[in-house]
Protein backbone atom coordinates (compact mmCIF):
# COMPACT_ATOMS: atom_id res chain seq x y z
CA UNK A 1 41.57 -18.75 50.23
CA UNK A 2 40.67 -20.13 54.01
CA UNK A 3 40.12 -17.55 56.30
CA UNK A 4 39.42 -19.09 60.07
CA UNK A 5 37.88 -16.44 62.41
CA UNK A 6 37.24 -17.52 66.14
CA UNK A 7 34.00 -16.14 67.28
CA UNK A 8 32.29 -16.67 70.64
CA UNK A 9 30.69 -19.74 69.68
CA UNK A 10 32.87 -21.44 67.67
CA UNK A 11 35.45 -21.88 64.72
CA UNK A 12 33.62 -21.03 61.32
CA UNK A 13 35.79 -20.95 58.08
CA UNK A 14 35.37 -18.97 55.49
CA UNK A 15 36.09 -19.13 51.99
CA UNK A 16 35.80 -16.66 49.22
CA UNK A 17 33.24 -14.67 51.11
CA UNK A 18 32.42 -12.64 54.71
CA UNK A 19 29.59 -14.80 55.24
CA UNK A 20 28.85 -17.23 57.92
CA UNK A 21 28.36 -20.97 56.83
CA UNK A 22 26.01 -21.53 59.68
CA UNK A 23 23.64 -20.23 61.77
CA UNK A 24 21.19 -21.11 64.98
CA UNK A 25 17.69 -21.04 65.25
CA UNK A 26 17.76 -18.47 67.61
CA UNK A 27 19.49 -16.50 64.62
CA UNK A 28 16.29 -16.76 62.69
CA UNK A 29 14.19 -16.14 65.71
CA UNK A 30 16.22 -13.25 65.91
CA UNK A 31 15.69 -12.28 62.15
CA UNK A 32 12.19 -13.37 61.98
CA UNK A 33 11.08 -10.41 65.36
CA UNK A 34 13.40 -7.61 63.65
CA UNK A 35 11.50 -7.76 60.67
CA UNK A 36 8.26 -7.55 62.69
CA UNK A 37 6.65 -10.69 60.57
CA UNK A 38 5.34 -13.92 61.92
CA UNK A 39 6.34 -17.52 60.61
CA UNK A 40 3.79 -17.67 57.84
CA UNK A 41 5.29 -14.20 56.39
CA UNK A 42 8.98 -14.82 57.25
CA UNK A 43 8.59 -18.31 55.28
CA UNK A 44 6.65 -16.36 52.38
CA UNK A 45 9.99 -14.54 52.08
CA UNK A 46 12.29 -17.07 52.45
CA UNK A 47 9.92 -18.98 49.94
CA UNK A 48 9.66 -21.89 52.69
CA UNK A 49 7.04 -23.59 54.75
CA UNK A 50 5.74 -22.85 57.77
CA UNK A 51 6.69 -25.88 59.52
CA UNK A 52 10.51 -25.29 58.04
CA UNK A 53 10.59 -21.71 59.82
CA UNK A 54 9.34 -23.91 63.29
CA UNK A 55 11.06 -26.23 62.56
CA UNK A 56 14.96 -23.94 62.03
CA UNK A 57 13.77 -22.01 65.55
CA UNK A 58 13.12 -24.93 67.06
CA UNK A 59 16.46 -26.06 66.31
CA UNK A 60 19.71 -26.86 68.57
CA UNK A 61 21.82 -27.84 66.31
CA UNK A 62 23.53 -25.92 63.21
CA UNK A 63 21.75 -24.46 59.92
CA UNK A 64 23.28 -24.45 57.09
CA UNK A 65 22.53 -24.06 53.14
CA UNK A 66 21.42 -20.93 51.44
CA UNK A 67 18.88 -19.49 54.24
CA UNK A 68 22.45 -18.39 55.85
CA UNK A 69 23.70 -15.97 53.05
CA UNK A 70 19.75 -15.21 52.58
CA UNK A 71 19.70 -13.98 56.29
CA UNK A 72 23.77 -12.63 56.14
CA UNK A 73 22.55 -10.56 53.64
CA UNK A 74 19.46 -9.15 55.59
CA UNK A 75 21.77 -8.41 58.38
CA UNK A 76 24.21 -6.31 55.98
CA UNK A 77 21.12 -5.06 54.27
CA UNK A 78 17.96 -4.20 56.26
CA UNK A 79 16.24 -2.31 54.18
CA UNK A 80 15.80 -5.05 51.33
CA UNK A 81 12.68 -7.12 52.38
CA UNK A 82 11.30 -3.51 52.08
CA UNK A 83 12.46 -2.62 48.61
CA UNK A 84 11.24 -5.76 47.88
CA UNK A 85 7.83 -5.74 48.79
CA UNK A 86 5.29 -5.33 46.51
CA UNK A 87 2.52 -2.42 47.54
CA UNK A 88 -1.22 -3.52 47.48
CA UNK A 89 -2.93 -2.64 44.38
CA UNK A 90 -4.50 1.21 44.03
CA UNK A 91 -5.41 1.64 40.97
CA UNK A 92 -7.49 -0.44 38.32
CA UNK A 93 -4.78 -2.16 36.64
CA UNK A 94 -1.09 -3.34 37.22
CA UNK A 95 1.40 -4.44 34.79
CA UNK A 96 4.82 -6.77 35.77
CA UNK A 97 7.27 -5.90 33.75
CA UNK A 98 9.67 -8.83 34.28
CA UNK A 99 13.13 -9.88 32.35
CA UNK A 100 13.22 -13.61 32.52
CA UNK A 101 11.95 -14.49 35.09
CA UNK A 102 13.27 -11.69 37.31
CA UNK A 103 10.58 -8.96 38.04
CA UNK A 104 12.43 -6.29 36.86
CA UNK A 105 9.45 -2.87 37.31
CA UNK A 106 5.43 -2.95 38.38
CA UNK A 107 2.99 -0.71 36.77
CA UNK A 108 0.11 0.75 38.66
CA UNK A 109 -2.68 2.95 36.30
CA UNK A 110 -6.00 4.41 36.68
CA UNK A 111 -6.96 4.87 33.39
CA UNK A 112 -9.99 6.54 34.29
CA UNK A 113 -8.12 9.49 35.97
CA UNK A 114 -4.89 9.17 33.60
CA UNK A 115 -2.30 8.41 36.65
CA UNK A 116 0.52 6.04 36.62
CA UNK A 117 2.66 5.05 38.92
CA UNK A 118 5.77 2.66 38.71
CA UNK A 119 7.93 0.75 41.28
CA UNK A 120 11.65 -0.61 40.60
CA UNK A 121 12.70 -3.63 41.94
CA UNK A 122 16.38 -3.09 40.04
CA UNK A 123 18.76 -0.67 39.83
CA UNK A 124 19.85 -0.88 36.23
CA UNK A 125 17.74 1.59 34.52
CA UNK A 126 18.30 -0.31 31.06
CA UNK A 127 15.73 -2.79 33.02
CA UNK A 128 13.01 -1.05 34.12
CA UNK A 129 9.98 -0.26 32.28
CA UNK A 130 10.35 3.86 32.19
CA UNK A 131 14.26 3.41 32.24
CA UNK A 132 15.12 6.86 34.71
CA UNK A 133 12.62 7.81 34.77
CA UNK A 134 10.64 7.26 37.98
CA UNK A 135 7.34 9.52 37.75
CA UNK A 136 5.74 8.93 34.20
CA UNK A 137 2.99 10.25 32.61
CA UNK A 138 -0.14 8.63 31.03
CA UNK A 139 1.80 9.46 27.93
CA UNK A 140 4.93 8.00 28.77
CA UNK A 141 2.93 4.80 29.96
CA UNK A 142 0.66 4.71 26.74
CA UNK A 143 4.20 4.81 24.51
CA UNK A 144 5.79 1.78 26.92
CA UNK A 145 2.34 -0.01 25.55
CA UNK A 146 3.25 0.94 22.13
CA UNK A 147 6.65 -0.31 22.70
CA UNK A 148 5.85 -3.43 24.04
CA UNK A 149 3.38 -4.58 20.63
CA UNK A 150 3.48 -4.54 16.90
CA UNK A 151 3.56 -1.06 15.29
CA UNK A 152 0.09 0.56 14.08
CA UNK A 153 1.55 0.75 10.73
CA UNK A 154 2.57 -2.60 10.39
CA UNK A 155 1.74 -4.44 7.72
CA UNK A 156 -1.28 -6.23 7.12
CA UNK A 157 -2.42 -5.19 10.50
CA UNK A 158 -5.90 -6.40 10.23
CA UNK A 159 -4.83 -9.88 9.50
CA UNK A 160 -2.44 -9.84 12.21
CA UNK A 161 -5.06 -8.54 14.74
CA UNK A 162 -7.50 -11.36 13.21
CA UNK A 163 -4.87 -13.79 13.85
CA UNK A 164 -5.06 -12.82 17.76
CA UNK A 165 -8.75 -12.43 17.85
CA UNK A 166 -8.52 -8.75 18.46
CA UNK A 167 -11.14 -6.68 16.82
CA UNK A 168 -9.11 -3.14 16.87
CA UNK A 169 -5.63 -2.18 17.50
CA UNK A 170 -5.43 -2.06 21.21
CA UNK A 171 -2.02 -2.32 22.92
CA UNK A 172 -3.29 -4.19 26.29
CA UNK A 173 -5.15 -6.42 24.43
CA UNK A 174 -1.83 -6.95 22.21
CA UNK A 175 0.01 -7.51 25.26
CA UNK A 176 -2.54 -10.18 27.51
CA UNK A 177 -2.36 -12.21 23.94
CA UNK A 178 1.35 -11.83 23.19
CA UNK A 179 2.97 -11.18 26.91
CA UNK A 180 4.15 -7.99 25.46
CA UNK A 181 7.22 -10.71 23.95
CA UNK A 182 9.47 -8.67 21.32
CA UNK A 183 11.74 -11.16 19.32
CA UNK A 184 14.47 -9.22 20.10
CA UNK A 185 15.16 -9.19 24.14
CA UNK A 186 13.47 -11.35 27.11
CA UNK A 187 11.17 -9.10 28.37
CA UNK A 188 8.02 -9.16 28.43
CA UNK A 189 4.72 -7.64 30.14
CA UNK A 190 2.05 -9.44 32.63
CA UNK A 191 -1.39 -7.96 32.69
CA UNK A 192 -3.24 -8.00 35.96
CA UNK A 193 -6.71 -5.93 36.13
């Protein structure tokens, strides 16, 4: 289907989808100062250069490529660079709990006080590290961990441990040697401290 829809500027057609094919770089300009974030920032997000942000608003011509649906679905969407973001680091160490290579929930814990706290970055709860639940506990963290390695009572444990250079059963230290990789899905855990 070929949908033509006459705008003040000009003719765009559309195919399978209410997005623009083009846009100006006075568009991104536009874009860039709602969000509040300089060229540096906007092309962090974008996952562009500099220069290529300078170079779009300097721009007379037409844009084109996948910066327009990126910025079509800002527009319809304005809230998603936020849900996006990831907050600075509070507490002594952070987990990324990815699927692929999508970054699926990050894990924030003091151990020393026992707090946790997680952020989604999808909505399928079958992703995210806690599943619904959104506030865990230390406990609910320490059996993710537990989740995430070989069982205590596995067999030959010792040898197993010895094999990863790990001189007691630890679950971290399981997961910054393993990735927190189960044969069974594609998740797996990133340790950050």
């Amino acid at each position: 289907m070929n949908v033509k829809i006459e705008t003040g500027k000009a003719v765009k057609a559309m195919n399978e989808y209410v997005i623009n094919n083009k846009l100006t770089g006075a568009d991104v300009k536009r874009v860039r100062s709602a969000l509040g974030m300089t060229q540096k920032e906007f092309a962090d997000l974008v996952r562009v250069s500099k220069r290529t942000v300078e170079n779009w608003e300097a721009t007379e011509g037409d844009i084109t490529g996948p910066i327009v649906t990126l910025l079509e679905i800002r527009e319809r969407q304005p809230k998603l660079p936020e849900k996006l973001q990831v907050p600075p680091k509070g507490r002594g160490l952070r987990l990324w709990y990815c699927c692929d290579s999508l970054v699926c929930s990050v894990i924030d814990v003091d151990e020393l006080t026992r707090e946790v706290k997680v952020y989604n970055y999808v909505e399928n709860p079958l992703h995210r590290a806690f599943g619904v639940n959104t506030e865990p506990s230390y406990e609910d963290y320490e059996e993710f961990l537990e989740s995430r390695c070989f069982p205590r009572s596995r067999d030959m444990l010792k040898l197993e441990l010895k094999r990863l250079d790990i001189p007691f059963y630890d679950p971290i230290m399981i997961i910054e040697k393993t990735g927190g990789r189960m044969a069974e899905d594609r998740f797996w855990v990133k340790v950050e401290r």
